[in-house]
N, C-alpha and C. Protein backbone atom coordinates (compact mmCIF):
# COMPACT_ATOMS: atom_id res chain seq x y z
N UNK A 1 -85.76 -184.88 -107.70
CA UNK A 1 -86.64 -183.92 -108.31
C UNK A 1 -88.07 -184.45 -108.41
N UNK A 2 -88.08 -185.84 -108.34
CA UNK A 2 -89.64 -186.21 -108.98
C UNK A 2 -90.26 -186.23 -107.15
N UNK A 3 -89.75 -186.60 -106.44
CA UNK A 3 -90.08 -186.46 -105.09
C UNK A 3 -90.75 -184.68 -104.85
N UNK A 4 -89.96 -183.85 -105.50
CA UNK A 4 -90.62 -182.23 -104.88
C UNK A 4 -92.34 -182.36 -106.05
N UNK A 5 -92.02 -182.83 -106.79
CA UNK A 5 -92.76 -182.87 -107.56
C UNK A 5 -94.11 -183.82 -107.15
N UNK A 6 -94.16 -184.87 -106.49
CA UNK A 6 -94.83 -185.90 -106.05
C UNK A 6 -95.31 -184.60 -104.79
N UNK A 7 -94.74 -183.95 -104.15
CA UNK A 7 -94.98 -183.41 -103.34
C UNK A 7 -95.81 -182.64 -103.52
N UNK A 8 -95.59 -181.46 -104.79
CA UNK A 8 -96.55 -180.20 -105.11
C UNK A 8 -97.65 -181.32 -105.85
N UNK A 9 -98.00 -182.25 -106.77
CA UNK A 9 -98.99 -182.85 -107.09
C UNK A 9 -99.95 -182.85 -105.67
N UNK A 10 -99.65 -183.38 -104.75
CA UNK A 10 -100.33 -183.91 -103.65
C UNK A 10 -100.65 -182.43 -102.70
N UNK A 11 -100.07 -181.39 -102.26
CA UNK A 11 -100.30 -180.24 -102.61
C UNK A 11 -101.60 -179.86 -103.44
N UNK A 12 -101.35 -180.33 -104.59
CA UNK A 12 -102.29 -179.78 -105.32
C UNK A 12 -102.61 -178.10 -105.83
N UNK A 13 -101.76 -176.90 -106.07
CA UNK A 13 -101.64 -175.65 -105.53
C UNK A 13 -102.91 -175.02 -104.77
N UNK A 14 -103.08 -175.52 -103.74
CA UNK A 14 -103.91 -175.26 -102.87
C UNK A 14 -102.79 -174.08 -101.72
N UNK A 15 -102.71 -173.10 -101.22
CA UNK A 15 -101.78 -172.73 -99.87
C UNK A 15 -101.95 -174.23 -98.99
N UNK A 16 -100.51 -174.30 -98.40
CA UNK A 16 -100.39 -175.29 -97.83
C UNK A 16 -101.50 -175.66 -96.32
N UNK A 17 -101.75 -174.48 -95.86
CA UNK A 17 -102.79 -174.49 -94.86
C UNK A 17 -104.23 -175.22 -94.64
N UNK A 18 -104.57 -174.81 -96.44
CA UNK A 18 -105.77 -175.67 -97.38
C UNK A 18 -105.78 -177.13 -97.08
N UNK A 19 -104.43 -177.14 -97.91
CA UNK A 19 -103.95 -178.42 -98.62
C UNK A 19 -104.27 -179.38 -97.37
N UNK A 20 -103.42 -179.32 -96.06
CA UNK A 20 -103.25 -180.21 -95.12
C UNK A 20 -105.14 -180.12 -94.20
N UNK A 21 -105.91 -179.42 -94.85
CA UNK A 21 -106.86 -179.68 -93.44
C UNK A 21 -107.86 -180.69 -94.61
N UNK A 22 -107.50 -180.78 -95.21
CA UNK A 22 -108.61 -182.66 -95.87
C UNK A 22 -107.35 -183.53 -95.26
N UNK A 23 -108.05 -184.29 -94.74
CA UNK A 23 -107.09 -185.55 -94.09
C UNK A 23 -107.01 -186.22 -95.20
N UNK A 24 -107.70 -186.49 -96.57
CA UNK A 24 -106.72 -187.53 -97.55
C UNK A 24 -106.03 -186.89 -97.80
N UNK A 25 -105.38 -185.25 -97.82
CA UNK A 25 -104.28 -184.78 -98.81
C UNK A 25 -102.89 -184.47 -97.83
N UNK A 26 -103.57 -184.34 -96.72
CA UNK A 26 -102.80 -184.35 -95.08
C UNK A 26 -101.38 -185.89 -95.29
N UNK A 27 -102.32 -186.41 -95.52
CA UNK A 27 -101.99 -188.24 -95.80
C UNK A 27 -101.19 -188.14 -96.62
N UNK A 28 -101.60 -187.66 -97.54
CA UNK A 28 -100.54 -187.54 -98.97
C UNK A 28 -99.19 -187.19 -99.25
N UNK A 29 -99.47 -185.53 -98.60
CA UNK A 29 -97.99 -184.27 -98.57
C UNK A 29 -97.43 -185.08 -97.38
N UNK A 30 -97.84 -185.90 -96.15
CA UNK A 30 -97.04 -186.35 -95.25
C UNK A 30 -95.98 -187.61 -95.83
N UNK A 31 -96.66 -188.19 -96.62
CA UNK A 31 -96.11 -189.34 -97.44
C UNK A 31 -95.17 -188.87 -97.86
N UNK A 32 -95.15 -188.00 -98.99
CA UNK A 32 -93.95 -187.54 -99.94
C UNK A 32 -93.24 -186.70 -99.05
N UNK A 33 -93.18 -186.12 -98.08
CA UNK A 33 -92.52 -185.55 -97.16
C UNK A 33 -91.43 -186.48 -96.80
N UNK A 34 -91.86 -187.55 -95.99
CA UNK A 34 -91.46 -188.59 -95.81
C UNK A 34 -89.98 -189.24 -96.48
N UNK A 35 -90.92 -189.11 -97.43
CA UNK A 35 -89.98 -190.08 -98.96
C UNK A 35 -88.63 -189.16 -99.53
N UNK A 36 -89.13 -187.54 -98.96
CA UNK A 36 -87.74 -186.51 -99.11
C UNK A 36 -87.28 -186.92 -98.16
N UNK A 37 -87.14 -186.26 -96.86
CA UNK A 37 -86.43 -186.87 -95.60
C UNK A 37 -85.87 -188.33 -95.70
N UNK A 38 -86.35 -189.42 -96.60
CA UNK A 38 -85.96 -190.88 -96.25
C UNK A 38 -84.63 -190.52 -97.19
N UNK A 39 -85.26 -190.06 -98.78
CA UNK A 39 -83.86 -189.78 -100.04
C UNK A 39 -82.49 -189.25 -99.37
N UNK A 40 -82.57 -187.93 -98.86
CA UNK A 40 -81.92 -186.92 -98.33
C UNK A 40 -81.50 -188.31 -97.33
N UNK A 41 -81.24 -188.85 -96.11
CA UNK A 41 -81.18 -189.44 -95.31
C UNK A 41 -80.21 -190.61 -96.03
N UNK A 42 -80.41 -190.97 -96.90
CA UNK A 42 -79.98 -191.94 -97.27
C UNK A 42 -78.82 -191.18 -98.38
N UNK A 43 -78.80 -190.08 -98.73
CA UNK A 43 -77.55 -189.92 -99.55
C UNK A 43 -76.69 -189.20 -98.58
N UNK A 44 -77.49 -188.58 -97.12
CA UNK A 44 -75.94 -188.03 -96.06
C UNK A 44 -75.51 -189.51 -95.71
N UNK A 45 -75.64 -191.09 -95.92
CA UNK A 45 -75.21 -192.04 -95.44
C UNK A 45 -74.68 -192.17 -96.18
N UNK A 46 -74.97 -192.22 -97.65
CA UNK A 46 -73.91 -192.91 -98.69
C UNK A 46 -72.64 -191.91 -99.05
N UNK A 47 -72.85 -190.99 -99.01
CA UNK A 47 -71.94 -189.54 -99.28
C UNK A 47 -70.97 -189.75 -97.58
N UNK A 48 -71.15 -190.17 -96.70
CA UNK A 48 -70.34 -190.13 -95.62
C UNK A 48 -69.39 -191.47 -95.19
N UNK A 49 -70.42 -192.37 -95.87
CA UNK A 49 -69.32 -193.71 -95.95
C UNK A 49 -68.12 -193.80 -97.22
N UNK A 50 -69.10 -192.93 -98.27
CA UNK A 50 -67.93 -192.39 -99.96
C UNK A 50 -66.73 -192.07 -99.00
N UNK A 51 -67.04 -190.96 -98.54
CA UNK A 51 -66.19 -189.88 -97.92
C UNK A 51 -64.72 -190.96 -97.24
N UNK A 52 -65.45 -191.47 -95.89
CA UNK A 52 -64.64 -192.60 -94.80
C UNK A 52 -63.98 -193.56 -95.80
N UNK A 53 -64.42 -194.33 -96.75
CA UNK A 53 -63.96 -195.04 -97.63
C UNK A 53 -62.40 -194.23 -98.64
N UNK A 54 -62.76 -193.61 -98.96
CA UNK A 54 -61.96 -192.88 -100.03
C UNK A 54 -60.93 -192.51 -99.45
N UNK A 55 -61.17 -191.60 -98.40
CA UNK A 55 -59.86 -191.45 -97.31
C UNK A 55 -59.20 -192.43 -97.07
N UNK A 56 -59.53 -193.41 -96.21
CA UNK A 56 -59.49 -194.72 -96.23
C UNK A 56 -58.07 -195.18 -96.92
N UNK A 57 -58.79 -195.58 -98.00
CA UNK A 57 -58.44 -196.22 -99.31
C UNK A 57 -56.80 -195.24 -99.88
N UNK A 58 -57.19 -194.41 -99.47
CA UNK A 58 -55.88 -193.32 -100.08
C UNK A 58 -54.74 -193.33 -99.46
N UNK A 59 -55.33 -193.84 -97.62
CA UNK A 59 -54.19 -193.96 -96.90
C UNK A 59 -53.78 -195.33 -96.88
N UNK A 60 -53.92 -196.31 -97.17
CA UNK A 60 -53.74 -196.99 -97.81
C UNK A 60 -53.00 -197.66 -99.30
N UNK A 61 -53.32 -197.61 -100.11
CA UNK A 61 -52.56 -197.47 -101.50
C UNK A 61 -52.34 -198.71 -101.42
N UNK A 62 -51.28 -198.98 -101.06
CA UNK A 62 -50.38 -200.18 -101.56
C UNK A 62 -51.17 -201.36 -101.26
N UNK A 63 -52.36 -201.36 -100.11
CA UNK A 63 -53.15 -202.47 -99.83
C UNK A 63 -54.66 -202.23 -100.51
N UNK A 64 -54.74 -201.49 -101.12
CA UNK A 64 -56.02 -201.52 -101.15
C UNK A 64 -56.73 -202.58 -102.22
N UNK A 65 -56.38 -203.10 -103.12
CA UNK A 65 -56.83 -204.11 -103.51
C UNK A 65 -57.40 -205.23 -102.18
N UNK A 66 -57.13 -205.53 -101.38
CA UNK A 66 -57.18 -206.22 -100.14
C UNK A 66 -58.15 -205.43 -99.07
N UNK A 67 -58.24 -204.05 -99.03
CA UNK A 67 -59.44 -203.67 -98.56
C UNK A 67 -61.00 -204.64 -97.79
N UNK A 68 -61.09 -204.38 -96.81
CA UNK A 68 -61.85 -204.98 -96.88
C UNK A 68 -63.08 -204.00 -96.39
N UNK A 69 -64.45 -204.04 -96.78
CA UNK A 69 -65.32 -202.97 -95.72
C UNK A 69 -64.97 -202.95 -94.20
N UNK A 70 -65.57 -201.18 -93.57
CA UNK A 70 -64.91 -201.43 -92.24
C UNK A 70 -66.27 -201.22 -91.42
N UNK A 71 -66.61 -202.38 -90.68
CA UNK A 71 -68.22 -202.36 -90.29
C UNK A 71 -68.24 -201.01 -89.47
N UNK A 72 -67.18 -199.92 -88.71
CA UNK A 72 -67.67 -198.64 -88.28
C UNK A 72 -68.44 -197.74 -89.03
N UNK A 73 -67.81 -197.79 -90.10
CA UNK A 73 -67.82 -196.72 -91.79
C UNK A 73 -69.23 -197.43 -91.73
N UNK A 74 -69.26 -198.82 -92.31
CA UNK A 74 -71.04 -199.17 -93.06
C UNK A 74 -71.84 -199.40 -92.62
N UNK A 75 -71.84 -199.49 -91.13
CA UNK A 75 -73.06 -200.05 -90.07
C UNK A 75 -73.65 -198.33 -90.25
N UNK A 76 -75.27 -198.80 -90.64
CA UNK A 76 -76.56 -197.90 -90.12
C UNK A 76 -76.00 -197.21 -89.03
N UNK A 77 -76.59 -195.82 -88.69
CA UNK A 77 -76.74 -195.38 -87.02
C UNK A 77 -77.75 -194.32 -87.48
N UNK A 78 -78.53 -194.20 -86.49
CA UNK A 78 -79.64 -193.61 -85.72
C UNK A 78 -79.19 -191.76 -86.01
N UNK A 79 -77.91 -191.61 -86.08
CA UNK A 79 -77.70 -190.29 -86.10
C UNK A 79 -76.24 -189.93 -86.86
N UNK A 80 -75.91 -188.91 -87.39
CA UNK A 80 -75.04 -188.41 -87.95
C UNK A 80 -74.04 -188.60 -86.64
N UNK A 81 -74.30 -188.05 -85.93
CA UNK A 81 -72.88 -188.08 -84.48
C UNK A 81 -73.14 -189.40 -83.61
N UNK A 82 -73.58 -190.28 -84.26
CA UNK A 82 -73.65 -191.65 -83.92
C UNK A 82 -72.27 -192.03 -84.29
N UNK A 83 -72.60 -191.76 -85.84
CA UNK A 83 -71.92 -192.60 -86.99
C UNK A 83 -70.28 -191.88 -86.55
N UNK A 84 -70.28 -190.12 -86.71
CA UNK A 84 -69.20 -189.56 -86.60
C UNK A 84 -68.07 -190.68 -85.02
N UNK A 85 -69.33 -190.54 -83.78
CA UNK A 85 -68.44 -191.35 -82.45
C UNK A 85 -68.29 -192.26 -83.09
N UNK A 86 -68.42 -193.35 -83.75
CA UNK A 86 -68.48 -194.82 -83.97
C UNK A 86 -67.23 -194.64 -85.04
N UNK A 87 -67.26 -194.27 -85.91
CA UNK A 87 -65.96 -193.98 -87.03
C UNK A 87 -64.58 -193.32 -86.68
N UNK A 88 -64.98 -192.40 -85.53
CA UNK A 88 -63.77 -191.79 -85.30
C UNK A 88 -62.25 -192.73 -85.22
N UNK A 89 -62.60 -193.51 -84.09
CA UNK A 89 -61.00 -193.75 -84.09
C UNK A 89 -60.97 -194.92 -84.93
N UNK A 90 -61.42 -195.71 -85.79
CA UNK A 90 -60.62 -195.90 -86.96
C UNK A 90 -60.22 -194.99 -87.47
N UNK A 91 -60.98 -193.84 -88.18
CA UNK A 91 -60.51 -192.90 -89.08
C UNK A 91 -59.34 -192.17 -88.80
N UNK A 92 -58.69 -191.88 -87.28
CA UNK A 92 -57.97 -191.00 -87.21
C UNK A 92 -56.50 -191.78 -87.32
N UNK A 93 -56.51 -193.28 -87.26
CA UNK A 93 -55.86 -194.39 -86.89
C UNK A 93 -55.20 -194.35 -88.61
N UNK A 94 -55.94 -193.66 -89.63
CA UNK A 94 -55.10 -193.80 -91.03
C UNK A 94 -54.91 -192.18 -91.04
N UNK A 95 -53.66 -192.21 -92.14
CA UNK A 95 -53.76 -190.83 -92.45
C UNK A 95 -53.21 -190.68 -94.10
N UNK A 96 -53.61 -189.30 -94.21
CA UNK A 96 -53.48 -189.38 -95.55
C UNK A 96 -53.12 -187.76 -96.12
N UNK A 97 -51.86 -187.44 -96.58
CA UNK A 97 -51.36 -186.56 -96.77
C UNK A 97 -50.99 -185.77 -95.23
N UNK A 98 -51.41 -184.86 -95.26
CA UNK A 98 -50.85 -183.99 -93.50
C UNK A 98 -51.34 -184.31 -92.52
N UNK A 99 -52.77 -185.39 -93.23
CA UNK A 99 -53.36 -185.60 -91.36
C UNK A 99 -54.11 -186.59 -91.41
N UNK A 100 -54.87 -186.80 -90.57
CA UNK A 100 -55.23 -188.49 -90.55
C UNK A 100 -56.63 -187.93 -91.28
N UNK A 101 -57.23 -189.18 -91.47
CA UNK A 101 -58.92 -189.73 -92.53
C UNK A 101 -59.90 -188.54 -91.99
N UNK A 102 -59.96 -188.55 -90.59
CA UNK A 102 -61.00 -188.00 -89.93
C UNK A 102 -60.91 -186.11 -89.80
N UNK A 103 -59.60 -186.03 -89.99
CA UNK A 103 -59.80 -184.50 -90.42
C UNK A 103 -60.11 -184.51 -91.60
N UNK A 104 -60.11 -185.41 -93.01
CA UNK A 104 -60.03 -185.26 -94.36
C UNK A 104 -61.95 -184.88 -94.61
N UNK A 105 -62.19 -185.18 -93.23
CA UNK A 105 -63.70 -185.25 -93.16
C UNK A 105 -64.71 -183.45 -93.01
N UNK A 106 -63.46 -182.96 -92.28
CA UNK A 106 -63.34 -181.49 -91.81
C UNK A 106 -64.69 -181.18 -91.05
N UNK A 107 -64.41 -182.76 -90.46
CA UNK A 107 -65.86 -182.66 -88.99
C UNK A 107 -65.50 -181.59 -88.05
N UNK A 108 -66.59 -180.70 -87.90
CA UNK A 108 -66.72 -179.61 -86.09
C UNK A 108 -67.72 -179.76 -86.08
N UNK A 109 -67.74 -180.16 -84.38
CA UNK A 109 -69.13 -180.28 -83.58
C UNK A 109 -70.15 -178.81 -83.74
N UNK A 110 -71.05 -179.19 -83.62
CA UNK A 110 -72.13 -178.01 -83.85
C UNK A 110 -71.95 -177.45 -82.15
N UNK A 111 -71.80 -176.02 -82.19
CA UNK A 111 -71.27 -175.04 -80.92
C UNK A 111 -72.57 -175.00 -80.43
């Protein structure tokens, strides 16, 4: 919230058209722009390794004290269908209730 907010400060309620043609305020709204896209970015990573983990962990049970991280799940990638190719076949390799980790994910490719 303080990010939309950092945003309309820098804004300034000027129409956005205004706002961006002074290059210091151009500078500014690009910054906090930024800093949304970086937040957002960083909670579809943490919310998708939660996700891989938890499944995980469920199919599992009896070992999970022993768990260990699984560098597919926590390694960085460049892209959401980076991460999805790179995770897959661990994930599908556990299962948990009717079907393995990676449906628990209820991934479909964008048509």
């Amino acid at each position: 919230m303080l990010d939309y907010k950092d945003l309309q400060d820098a804004i300034g309620g000027e129409p956005i058209e205004i706002a961006v043609a002074n290059p210091e305020k151009e500078r500014k709204i690009k910054q906090e722009v930024l800093d949304i896209l970086y937040d957002a970015d960083l909670l579809r990573q943490r919310s998708r390794r939660f996700s891989a983990e938890r499944a995980g962990s469920s199919a599992m049970a009896r070992s999970f004290v022993s768990l260990e991280p699984a560098a597919e799940v926590e390694a960085d990638a460049k892209s959401h269908q980076e991460w999805i190719d790179r995770s897959k076949r661990l994930l599908t390799q556990s299962s948990s209730g009717s079907g393995d980790c990676f449906k628990l994910l209820r991934y479909s490719p964008a048509s």
